[in-house]
Protein backbone atom coordinates (compact mmCIF):
# COMPACT_ATOMS: atom_id res chain seq x y z
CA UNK A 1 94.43 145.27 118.19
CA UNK A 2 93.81 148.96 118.08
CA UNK A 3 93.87 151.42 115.42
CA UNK A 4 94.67 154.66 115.25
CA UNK A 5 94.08 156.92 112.47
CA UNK A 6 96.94 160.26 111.19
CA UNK A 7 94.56 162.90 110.70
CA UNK A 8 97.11 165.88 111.29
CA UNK A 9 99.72 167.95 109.23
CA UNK A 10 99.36 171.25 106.90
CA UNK A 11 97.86 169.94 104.03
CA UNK A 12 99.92 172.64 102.10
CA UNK A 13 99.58 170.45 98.69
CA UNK A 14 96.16 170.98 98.94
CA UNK A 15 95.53 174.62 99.84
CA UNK A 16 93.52 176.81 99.12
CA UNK A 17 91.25 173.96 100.21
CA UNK A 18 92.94 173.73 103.44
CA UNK A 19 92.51 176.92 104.73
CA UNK A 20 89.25 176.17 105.06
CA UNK A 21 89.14 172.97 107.14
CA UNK A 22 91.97 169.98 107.66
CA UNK A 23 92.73 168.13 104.42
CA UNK A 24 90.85 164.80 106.44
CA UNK A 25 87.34 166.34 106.17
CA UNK A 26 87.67 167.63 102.75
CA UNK A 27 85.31 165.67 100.40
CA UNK A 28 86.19 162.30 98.09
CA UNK A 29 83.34 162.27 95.85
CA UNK A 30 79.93 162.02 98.38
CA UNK A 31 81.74 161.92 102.12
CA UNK A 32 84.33 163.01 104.36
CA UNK A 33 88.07 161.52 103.54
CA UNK A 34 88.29 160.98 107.39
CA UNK A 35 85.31 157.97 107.12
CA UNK A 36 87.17 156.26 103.81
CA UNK A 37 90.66 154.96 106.94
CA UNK A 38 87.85 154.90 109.37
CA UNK A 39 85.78 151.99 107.38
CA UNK A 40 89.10 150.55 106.66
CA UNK A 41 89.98 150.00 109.90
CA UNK A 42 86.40 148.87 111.10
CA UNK A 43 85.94 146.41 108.12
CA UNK A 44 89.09 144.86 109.05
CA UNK A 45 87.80 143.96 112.66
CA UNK A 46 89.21 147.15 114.47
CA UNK A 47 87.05 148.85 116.52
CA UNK A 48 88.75 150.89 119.22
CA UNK A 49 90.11 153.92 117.02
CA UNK A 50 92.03 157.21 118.23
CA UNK A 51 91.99 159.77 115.95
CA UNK A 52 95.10 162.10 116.32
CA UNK A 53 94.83 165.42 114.86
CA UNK A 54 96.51 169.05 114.89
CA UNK A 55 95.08 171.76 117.50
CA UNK A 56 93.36 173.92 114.77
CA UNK A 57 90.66 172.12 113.67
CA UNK A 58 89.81 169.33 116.02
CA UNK A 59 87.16 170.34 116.81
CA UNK A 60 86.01 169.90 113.27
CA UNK A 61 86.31 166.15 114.06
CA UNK A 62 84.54 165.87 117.36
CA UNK A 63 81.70 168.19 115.91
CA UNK A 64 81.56 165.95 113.28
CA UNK A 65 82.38 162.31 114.09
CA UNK A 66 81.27 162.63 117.94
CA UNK A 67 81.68 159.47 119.61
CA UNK A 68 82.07 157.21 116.51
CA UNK A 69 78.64 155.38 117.43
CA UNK A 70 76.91 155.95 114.40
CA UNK A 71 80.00 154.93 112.21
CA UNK A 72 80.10 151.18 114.27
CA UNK A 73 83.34 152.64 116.09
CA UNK A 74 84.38 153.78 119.71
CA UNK A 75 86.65 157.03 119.20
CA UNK A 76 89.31 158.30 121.17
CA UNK A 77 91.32 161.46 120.24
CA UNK A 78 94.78 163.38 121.02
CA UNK A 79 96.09 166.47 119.69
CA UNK A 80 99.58 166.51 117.90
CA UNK A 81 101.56 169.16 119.59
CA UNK A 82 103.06 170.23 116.42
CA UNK A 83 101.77 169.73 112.47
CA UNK A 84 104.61 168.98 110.69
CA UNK A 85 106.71 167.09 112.95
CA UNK A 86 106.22 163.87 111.10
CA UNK A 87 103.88 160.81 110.67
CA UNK A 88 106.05 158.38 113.53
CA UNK A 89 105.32 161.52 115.95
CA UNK A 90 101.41 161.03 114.96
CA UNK A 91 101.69 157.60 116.54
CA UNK A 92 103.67 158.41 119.74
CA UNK A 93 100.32 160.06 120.57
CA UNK A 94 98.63 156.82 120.62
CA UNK A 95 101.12 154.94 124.02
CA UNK A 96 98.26 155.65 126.26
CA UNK A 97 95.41 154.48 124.07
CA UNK A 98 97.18 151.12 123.17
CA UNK A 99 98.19 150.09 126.40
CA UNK A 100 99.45 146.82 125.63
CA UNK A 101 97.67 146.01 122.52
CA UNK A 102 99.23 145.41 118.90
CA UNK A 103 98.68 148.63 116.64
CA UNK A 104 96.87 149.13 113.26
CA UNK A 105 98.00 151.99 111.63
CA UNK A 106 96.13 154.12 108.54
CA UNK A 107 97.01 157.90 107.33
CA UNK A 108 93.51 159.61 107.12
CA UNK A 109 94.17 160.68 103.21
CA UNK A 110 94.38 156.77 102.21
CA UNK A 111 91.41 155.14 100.10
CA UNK A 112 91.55 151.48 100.29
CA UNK A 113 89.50 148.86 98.02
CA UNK A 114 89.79 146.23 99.96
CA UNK A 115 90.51 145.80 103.75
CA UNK A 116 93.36 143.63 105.89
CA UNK A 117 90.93 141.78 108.14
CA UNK A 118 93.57 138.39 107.16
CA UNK A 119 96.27 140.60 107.59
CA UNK A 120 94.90 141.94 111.16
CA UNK A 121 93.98 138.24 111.91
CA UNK A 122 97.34 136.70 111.22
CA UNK A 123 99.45 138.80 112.96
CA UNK A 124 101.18 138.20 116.19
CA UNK A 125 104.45 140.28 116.16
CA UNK A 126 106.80 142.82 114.63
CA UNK A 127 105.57 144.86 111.52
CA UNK A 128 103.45 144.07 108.65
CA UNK A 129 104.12 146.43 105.50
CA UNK A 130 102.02 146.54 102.53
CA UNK A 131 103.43 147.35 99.11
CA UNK A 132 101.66 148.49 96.09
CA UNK A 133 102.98 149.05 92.42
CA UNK A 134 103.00 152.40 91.07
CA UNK A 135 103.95 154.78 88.44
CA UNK A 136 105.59 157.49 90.86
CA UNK A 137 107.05 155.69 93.32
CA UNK A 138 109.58 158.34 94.48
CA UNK A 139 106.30 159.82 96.05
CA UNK A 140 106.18 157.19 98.46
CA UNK A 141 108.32 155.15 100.85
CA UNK A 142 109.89 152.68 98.42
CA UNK A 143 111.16 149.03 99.19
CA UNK A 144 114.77 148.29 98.39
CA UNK A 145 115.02 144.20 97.54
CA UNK A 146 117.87 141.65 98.24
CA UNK A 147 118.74 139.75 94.76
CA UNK A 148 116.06 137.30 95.19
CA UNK A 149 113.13 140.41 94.73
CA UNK A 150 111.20 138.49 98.18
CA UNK A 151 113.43 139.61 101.04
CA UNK A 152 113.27 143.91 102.00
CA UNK A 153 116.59 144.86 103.19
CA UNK A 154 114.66 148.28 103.82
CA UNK A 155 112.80 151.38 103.28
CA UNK A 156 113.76 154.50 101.30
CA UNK A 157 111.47 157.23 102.26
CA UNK A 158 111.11 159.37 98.64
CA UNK A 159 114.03 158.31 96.80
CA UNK A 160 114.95 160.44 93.59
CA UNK A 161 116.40 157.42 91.62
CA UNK A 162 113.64 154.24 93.38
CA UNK A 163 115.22 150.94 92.96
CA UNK A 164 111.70 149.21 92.77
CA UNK A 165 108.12 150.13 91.59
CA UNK A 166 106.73 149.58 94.84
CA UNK A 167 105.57 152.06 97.20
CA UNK A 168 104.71 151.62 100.64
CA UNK A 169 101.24 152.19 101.17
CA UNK A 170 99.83 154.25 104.30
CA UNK A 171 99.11 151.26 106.50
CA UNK A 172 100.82 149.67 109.12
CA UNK A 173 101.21 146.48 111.40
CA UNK A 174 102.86 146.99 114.68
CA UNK A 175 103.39 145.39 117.93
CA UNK A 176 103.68 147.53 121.25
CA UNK A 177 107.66 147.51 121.20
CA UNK A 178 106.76 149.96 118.34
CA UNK A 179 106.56 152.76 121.16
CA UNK A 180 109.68 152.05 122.40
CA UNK A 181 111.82 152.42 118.87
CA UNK A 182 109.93 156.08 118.42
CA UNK A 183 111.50 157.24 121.59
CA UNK A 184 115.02 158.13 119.98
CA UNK A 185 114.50 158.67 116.47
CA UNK A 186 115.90 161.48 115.24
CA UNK A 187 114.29 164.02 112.79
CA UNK A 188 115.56 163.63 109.40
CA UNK A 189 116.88 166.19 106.74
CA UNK A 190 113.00 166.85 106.69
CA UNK A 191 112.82 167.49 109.78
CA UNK A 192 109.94 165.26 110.46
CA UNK A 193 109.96 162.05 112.65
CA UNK A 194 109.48 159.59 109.75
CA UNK A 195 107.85 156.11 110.38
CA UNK A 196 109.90 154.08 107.83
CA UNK A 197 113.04 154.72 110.17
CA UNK A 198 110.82 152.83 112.56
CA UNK A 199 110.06 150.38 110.35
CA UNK A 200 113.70 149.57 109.54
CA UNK A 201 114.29 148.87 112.76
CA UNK A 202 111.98 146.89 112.44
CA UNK A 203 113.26 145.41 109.02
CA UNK A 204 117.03 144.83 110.70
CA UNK A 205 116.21 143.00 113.49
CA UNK A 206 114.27 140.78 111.18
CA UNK A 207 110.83 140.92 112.95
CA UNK A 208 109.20 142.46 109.54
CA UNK A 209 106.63 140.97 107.00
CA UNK A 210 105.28 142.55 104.18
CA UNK A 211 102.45 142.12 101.40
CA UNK A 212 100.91 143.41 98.44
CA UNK A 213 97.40 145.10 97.87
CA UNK A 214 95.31 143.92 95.76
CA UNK A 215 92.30 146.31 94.30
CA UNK A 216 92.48 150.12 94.22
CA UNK A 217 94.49 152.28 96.15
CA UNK A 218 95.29 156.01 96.56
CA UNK A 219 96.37 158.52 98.83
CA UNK A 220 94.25 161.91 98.61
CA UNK A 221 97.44 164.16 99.81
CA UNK A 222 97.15 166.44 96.52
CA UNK A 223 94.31 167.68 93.89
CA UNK A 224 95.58 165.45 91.51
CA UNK A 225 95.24 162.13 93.89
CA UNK A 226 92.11 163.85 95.41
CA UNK A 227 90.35 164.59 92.08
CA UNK A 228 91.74 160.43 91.68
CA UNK A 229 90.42 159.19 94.63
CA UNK A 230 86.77 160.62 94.03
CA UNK A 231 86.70 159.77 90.44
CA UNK A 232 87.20 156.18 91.96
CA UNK A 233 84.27 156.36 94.34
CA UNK A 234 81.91 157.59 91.53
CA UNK A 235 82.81 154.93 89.57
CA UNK A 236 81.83 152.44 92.42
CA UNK A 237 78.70 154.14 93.02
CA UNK A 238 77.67 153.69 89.53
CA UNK A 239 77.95 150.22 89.42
């Protein structure tokens, strides 16, 4: 399995901050946010990461990360043609890279407790979700359950009126056939290619699993989440 890591898109809920530099390299607490998906990955056996990023500040990234060496990681990179065109376009960047291999995916702004290494171990095909409850899930990509509250019948991507507490955290199981359900999706009313359409292809074929995350967990996308996220951190630190 490979990973690959969204490090693209505006950051627009975060400027000014992001006219600086890309949201990804913006600190949480005492490092980079871009190391917090990259530790993820590599404490959960991955290895072979591809970060894909927008054209602007790349070279932020290489500059910074180089080849991954010193971070226990071999990195590969590609530049995402356009910043807003969605986070299932982030991973059609990654065909090449993969090759045949099975696909962990992490967006760059989420901070992880814990990592998946049983999750990354166990899985052989289809998707793996993982679900996490929150207070705001019509932030989020929310679950929609049959009767029974076990089976997903599938994914709502920022519903005003959620019909669950759960929101689909920012990382993602695939097999290969995952490159071949991005080639026709269509943008949404966003405009964006958006990877929970993949996923409930995924979901409706009945080739999906999906668990729950245990331990802290927080995307950095705005100053409320960032300020959040390195509050968190601290708090490790001190103990």
């Amino acid at each position: 399995m490979k990973g690959v890591i969204a490090a693209g898109g505006l950051g627009t809920r975060l400027r000014p901050l992001t006219h600086i530099t890309n949201k990804h390299l913006l600190p949480v607490f005492d490092k980079p946010m871009i190391l917090y998906p990259m530790e993820t990955l590599r404490k959960s056996g991955i290895e072979e990461i591809m970060i894909v990023c927008g054209r602007e500040h790349a070279g932020h990234f290489m500059n910074f990360l180089g080849s991954g060496a010193e971070y226990g990681v071999n990195l590969s990179y590609s530049i995402q043609g356009k910043d807003d065109a969605g986070i299932a376009d982030v991973l059609k960047y990654a065909k090449d890279f993969a090759k045949k291999d099975n696909i962990a995916f992490i967006l760059g702004d989420n901070i992880f407790e814990n990592d998946f290494v049983k999750a990354v171990n166990k899985f052989k095909k289809g998707t793996t979700i993982f679900l996490k409850e929150v207070n705001d899930p019509e932030r989020f990509g929310t679950p929609v359950f049959d009767k029974t509250g076990k089976k997903i019948l599938e994914i709502k991507e920022k519903p005003l009126k959620p019909t669950s507490k759960y929101a689909q955290v920012g990382f993602y199981l695939f097999d290969n056939r995952v490159f071949d359900m991005l080639k026709d999706l269509k943008p949404s009313s966003r405009g964006q290619l958006e990877i929970v359409d993949a996923v409930n292809r995924y979901i409706k074929s009945g080739d999906s699993q999906h668990e729950f995350v245990k331990g802290f967990w927080s995307d950095a996308g705005t100053v409320e989440s960032l300020l959040k996220a390195s509050n968190w951190v601290a708090g490790e630190k001190d103990e």
